[in-house]
Protein backbone atom coordinates (compact mmCIF):
# COMPACT_ATOMS: atom_id res chain seq x y z
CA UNK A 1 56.45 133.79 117.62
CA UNK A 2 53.71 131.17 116.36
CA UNK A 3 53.51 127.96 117.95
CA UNK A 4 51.58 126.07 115.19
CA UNK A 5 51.71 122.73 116.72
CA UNK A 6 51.11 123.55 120.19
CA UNK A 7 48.12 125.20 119.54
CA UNK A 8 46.38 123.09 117.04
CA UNK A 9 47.15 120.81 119.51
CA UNK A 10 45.02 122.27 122.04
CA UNK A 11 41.67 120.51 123.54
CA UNK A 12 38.45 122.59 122.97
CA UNK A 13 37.23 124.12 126.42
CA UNK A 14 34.06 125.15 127.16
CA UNK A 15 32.66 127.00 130.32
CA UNK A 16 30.63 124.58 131.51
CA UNK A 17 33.03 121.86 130.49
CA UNK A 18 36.05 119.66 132.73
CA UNK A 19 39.53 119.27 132.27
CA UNK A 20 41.44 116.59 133.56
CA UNK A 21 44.58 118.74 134.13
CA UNK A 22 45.39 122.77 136.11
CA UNK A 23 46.90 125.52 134.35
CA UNK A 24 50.19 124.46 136.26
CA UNK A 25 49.99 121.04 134.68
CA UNK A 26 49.31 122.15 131.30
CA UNK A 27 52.08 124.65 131.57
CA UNK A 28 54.73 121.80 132.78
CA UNK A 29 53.95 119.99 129.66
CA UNK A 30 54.32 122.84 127.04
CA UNK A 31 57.47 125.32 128.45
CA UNK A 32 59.78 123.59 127.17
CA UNK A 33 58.15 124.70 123.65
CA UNK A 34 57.67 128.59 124.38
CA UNK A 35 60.46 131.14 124.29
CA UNK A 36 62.04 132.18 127.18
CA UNK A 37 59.89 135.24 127.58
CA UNK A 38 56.60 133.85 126.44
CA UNK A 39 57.33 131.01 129.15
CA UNK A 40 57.95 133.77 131.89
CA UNK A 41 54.83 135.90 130.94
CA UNK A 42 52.77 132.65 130.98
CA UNK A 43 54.21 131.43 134.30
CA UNK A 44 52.80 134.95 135.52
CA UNK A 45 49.71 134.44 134.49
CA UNK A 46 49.05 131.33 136.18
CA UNK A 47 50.77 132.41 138.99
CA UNK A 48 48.22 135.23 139.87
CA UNK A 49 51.10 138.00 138.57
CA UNK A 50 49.82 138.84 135.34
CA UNK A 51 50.99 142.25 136.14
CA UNK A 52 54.63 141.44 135.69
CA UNK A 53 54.14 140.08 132.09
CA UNK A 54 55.03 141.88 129.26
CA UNK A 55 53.24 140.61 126.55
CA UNK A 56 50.80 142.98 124.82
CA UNK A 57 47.88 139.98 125.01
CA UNK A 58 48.39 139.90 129.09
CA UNK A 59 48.43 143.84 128.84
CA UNK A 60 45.18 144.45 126.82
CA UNK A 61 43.54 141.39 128.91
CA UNK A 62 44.27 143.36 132.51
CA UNK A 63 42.74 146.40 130.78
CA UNK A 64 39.79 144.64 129.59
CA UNK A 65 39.45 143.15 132.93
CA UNK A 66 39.82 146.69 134.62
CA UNK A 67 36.88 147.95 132.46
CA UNK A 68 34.45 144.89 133.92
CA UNK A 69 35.97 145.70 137.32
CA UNK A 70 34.95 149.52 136.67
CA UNK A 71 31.37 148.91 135.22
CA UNK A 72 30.90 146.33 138.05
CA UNK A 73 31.90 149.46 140.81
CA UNK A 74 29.78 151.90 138.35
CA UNK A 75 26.84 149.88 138.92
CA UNK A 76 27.22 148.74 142.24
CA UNK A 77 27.64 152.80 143.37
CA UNK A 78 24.81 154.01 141.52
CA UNK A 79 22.61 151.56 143.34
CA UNK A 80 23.61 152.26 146.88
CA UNK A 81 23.95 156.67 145.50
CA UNK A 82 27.20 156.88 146.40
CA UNK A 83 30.07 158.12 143.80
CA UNK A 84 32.14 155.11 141.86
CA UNK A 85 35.23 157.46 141.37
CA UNK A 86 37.02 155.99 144.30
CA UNK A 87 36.10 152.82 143.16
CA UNK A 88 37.34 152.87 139.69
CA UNK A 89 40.92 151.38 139.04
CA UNK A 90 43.45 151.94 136.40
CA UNK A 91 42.39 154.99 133.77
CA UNK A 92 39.00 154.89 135.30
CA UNK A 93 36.99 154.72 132.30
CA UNK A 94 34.12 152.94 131.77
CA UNK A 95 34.03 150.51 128.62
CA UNK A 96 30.30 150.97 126.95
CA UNK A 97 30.04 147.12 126.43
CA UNK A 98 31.22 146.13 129.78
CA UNK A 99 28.95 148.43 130.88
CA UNK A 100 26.35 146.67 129.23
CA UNK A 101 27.21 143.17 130.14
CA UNK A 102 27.32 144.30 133.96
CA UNK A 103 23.62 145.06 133.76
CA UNK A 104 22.83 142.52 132.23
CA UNK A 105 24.33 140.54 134.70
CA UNK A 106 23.27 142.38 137.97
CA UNK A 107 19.70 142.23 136.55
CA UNK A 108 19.81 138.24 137.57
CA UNK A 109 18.05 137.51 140.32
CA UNK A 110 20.19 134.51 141.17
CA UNK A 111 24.04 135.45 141.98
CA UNK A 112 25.39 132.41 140.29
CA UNK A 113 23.77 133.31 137.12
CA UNK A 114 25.48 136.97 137.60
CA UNK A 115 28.90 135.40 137.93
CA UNK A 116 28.37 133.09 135.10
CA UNK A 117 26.91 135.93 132.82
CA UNK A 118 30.45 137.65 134.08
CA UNK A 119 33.09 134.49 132.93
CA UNK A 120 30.54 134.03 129.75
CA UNK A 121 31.98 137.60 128.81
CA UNK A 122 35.33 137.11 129.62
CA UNK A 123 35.23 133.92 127.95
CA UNK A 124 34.09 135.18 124.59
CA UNK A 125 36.00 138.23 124.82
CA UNK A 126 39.14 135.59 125.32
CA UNK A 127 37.98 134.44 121.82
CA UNK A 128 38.04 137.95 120.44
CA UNK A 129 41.17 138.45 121.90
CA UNK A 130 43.39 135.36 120.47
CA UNK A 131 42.06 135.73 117.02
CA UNK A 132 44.59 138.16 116.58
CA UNK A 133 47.09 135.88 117.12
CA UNK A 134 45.72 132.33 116.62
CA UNK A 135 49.06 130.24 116.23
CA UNK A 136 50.58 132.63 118.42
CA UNK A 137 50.75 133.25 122.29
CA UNK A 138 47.94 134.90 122.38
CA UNK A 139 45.61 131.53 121.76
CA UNK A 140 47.93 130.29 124.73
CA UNK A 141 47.18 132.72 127.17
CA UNK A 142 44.00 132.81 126.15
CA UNK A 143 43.58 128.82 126.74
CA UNK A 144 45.04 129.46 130.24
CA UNK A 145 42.83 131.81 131.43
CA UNK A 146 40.37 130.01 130.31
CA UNK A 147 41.76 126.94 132.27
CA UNK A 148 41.88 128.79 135.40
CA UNK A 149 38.07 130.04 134.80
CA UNK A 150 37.34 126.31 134.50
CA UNK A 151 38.90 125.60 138.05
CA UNK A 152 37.30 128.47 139.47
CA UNK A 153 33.77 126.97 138.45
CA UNK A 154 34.68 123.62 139.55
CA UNK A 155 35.98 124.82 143.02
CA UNK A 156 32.48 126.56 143.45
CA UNK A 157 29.96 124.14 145.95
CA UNK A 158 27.69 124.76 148.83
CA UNK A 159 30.32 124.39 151.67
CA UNK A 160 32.57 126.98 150.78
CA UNK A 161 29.83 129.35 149.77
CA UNK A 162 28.55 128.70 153.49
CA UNK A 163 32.06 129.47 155.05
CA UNK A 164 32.55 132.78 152.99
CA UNK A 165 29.40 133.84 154.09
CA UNK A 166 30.16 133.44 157.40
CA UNK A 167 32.99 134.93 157.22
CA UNK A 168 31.20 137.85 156.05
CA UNK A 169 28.70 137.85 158.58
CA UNK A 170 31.09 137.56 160.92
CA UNK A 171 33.85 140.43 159.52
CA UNK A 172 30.84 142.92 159.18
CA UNK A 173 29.21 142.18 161.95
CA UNK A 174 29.85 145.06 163.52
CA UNK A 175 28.62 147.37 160.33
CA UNK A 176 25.16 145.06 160.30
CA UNK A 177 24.56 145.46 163.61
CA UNK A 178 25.50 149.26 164.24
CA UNK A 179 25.17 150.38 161.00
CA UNK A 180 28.66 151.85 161.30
């Protein structure tokens, strides 16, 4: 189904940018536009469920996801020499430019620039995705995930890189120290 005037009505989101509203907010302001599936597979998607969608863009999105996930365990194996295969979720392949992107990434000395090199991937590949589909839900889930990468980068500070740290420390304390 195309929703022509919700998405051309859309604000332009960059990475680095702000918004002044969640996912959950943008949502309340557009359901009563989408079809009664779309609105469910969306509400999954902001919920953290994306599993239980049905729509092909929140299918091929979990699978291109999987593939970063993989490559990130691929490369993360090979540099401690231990097999990935246990790691490796869904089909357990291994897309070639995920692949690429992930060593890119881990070859960043500073961890923030990995994890930004990571969304800077999923962003564009976001782009990729909804071109398919522009005036359809495709460009909508696409503008939601997006969204909720926003609010994931504006969440990020000092403090609560400190307390998951210590939590860290503190849950693998036992491994540091005994080498268990």
């Amino acid at each position: 189904m195309a929703y022509y005037y919700l998405v051309a009505s859309l604000i332009p989101l960059t990475l680095e940018g702000d918004v002044s509203f969640t996912p959950r907010e943008f949502f309340e302001s557009c359901k009563n536009m989408l079809a009664s599936q779309d609105r469910k597979d969306l509400e999954y998607v902001i919920d953290g469920r994306p599993e239980s969608a049905r729509h092909a863009f929140v299918r091929k999105w979990l699978y291109a996801e999987n593939q970063l996930k993989n490559a990130l365990a691929a490369a993360r194996s090979a540099r401690l020499n231990i097999d990935s295969h246990q790691f490796l979720r869904g089909d357990k392949k291994i897309d070639i430019n995920a692949a690429k992107i992930v060593a890119e990434a881990l070859s960043k000395h500073n961890p923030l620039d990995k994890e930004r090199a990571l969304d800077k991937y999923r962003w564009k590949l976001l782009d990729d995705m909804a071109r398919a589909d522009f005036f359809g839900m495709s460009s909508i889930f696409s503008y939601v995930i997006k969204l909720k990468l926003i609010m994931r980068w504006k969440s990020l500070n000092d403090e609560k890189g400190r307390e998951v740290l210590e939590k860290l420390i503190v849950t693998n304390s036992g491994e540091i120290c005994y080498g268990m």
